[in-house]
N, C-alpha and C. Protein backbone atom coordinates (compact mmCIF):
# COMPACT_ATOMS: atom_id res chain seq x y z
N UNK A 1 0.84 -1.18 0.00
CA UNK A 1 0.00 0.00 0.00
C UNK A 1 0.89 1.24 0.00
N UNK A 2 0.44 2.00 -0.90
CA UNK A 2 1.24 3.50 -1.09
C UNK A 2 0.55 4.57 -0.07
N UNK A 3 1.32 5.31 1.06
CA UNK A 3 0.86 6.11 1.61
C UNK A 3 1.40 7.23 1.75
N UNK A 4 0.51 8.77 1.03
CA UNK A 4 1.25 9.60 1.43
C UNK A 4 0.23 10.70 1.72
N UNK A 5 0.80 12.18 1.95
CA UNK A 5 -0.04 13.40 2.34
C UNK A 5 -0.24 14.03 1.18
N UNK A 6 -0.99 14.01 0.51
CA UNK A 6 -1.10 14.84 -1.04
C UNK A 6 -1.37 16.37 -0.71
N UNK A 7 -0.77 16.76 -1.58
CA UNK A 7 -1.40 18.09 -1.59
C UNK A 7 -3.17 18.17 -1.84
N UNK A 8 -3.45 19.47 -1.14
CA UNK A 8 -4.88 19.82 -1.83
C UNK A 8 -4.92 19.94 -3.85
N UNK A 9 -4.10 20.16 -4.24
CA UNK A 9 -4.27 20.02 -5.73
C UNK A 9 -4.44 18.34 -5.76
N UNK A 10 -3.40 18.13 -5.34
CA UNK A 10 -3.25 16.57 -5.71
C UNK A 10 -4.42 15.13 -5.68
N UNK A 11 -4.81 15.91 -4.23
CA UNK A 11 -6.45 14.99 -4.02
C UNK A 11 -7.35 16.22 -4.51
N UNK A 12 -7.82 17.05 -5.50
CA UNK A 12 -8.69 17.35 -5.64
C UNK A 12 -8.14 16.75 -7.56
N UNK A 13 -6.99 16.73 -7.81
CA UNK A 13 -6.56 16.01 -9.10
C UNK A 13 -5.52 15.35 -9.32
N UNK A 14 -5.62 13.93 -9.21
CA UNK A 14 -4.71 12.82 -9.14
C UNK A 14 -4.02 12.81 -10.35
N UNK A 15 -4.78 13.37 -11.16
CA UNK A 15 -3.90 13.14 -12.81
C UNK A 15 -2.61 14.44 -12.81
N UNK A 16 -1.73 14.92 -11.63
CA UNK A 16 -1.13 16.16 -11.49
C UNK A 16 -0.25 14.71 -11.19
N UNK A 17 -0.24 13.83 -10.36
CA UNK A 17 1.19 12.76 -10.37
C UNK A 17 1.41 11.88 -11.85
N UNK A 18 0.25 11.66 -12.34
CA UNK A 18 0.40 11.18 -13.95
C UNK A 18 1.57 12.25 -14.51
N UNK A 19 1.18 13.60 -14.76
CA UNK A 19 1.87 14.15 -15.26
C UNK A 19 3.04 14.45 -14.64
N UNK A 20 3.56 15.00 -13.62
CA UNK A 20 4.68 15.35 -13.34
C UNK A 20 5.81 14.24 -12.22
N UNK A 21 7.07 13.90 -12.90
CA UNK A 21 7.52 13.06 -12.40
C UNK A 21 8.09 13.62 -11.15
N UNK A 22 8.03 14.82 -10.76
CA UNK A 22 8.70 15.46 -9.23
C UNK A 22 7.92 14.66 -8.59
N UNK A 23 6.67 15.53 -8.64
CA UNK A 23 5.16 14.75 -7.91
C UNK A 23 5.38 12.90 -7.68
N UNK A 24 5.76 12.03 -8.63
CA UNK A 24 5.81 11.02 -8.35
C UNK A 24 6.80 10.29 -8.08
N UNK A 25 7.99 11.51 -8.09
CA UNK A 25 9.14 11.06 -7.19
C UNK A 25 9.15 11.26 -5.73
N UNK A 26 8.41 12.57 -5.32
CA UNK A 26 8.14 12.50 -3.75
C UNK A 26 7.23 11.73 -3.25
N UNK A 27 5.99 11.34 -3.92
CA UNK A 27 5.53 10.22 -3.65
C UNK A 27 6.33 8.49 -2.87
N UNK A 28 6.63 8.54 -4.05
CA UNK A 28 7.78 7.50 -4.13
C UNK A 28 8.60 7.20 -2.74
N UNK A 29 9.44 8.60 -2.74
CA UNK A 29 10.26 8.32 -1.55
C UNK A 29 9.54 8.72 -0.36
N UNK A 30 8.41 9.29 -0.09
CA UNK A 30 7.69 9.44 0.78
C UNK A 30 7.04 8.19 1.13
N UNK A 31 6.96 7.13 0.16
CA UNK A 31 6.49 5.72 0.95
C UNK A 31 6.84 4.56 0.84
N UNK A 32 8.81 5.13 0.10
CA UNK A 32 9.30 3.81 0.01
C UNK A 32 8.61 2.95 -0.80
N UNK A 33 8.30 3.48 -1.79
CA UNK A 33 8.04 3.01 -3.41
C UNK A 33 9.10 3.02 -4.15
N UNK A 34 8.61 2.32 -5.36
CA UNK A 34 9.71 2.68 -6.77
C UNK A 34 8.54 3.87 -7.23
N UNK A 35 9.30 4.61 -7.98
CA UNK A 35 8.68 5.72 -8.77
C UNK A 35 7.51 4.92 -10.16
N UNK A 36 8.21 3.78 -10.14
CA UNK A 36 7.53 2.83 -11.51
C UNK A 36 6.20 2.02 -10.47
N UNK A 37 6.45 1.80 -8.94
CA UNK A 37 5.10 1.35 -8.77
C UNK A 37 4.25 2.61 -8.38
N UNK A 38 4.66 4.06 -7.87
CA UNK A 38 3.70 4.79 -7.70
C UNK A 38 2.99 5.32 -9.20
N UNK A 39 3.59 5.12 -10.68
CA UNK A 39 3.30 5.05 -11.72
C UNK A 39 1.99 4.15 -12.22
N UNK A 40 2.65 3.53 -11.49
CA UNK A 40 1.44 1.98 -12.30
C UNK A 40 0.24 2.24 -10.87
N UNK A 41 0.11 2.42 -10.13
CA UNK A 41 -0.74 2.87 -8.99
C UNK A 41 -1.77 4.40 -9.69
N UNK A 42 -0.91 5.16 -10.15
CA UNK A 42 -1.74 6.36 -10.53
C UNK A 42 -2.51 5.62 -12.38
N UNK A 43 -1.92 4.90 -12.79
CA UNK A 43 -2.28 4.37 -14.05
C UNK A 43 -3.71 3.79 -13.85
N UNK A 44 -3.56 2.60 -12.80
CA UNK A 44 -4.72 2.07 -12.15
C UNK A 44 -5.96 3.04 -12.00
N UNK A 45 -5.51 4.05 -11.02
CA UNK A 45 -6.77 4.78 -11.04
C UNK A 45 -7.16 5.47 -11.71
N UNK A 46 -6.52 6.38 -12.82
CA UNK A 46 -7.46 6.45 -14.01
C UNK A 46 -8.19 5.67 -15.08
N UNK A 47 -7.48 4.23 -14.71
CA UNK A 47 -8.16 3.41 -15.60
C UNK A 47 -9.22 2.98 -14.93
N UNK A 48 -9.73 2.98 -14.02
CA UNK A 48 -10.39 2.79 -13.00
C UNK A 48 -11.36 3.86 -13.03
N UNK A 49 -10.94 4.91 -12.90
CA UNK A 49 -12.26 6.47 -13.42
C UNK A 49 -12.77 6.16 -14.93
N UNK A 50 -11.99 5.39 -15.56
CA UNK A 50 -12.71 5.41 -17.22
C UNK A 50 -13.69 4.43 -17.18
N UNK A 51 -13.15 3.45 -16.61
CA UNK A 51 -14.14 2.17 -16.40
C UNK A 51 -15.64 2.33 -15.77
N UNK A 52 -15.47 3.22 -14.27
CA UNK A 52 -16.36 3.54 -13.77
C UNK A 52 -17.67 5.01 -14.68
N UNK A 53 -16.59 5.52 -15.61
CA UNK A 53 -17.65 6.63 -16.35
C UNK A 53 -18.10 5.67 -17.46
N UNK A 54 -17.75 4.87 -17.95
CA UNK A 54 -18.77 3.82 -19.21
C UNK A 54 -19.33 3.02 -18.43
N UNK A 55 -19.39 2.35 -17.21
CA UNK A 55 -20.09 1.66 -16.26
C UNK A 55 -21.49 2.69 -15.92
N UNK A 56 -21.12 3.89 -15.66
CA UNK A 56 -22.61 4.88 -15.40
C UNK A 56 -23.18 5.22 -16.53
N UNK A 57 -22.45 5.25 -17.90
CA UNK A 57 -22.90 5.39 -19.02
C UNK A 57 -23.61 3.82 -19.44
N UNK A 58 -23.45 2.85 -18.92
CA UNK A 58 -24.75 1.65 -19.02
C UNK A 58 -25.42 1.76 -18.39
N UNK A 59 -25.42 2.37 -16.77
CA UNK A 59 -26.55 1.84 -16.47
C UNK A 59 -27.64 2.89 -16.48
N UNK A 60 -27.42 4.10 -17.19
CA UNK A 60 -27.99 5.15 -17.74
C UNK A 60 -28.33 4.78 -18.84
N UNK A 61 -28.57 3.65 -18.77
CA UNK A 61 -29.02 3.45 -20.51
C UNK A 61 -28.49 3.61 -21.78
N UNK A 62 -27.01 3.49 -21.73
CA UNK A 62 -26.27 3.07 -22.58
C UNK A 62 -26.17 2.22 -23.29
N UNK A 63 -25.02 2.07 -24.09
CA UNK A 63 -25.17 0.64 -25.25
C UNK A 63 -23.95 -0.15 -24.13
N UNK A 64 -24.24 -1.88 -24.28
CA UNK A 64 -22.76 -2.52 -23.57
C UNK A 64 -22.44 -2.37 -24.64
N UNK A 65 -21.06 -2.38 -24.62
CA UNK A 65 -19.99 -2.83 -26.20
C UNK A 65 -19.91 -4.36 -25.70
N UNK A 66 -19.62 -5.12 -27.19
CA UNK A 66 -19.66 -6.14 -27.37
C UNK A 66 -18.28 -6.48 -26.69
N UNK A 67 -18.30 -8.01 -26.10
CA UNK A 67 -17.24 -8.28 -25.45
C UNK A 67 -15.78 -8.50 -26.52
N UNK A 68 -15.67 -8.51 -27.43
CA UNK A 68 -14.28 -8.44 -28.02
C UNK A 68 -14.13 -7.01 -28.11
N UNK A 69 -15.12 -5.81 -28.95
CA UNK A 69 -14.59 -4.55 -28.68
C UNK A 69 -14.00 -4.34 -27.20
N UNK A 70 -14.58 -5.00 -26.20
CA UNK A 70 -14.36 -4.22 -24.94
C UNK A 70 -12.96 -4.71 -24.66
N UNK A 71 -12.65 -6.01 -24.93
CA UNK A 71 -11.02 -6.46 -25.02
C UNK A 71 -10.17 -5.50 -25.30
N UNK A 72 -10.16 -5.46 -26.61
CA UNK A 72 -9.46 -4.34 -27.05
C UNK A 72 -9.38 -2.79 -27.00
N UNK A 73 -10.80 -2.43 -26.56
CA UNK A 73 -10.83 -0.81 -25.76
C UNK A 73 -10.04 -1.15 -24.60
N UNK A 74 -10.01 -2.24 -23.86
CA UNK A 74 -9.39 -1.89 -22.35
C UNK A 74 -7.32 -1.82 -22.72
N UNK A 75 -7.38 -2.55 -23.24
CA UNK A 75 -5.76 -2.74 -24.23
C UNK A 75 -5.48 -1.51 -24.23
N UNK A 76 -6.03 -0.33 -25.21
CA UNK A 76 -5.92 0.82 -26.10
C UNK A 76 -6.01 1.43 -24.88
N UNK A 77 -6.65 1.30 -23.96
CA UNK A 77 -6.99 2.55 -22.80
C UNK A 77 -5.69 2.39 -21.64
N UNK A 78 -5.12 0.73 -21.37
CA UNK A 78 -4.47 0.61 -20.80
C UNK A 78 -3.16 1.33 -21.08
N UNK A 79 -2.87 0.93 -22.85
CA UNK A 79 -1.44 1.34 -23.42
C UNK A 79 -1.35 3.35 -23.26
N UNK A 80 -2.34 3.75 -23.36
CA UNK A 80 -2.83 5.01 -23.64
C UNK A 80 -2.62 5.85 -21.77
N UNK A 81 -2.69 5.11 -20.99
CA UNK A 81 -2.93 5.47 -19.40
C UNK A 81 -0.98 5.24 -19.40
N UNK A 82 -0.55 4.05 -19.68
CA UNK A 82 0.41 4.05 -19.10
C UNK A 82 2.15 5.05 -20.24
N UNK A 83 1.15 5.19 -21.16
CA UNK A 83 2.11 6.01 -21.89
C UNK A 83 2.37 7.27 -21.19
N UNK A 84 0.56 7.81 -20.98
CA UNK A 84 0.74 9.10 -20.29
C UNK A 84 1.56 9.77 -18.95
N UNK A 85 1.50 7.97 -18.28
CA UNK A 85 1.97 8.68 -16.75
C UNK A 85 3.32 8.30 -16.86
N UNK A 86 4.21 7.88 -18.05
CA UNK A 86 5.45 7.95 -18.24
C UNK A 86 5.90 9.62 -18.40
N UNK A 87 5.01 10.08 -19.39
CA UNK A 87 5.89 11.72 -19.50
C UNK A 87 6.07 12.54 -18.57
């Protein structure tokens, strides 16, 4: 488990450690992480916010996507999350 004191930016927007590697270097050494697992930790939870906004978009009466599109949307979303919180 990763534990640290975020800033008020930080818990009001988690995608501020995606982007900046300071941010997820003090992370890091603030809980005795690797910088690559507090990476894949912030990856998680935006993939995790995408999942949960097409999850309310079904049960609002959305379309499901068919289970092979959804294979490959989660792929594209995964490769796409973890590209981002590299830069």
């Amino acid at each position: 488990m990763i534990q640290y004191f975020p800033s008020q930016k930080e818990r009001e927007k988690p995608e501020l450690l995606a982007e900046s590697p300071e941010r997820r270097k003090r992370v890091a050494q603030a809980s005795g992480k690797t910088e690559q697992q507090v990476s894949q930790l912030v990856a998680q939870l935006l993939q995790m916010r995408v999942r949960m906004k097409n999850l309310m978009g079904v049960m609002e009466g959305g379309s499901i996507p068919s289970l092979s599109n959804l294979e490959d949307a989660l792929k594209t979303e995964q490769k796409n999350v973890l590209s981002n919180s590299k830069d």
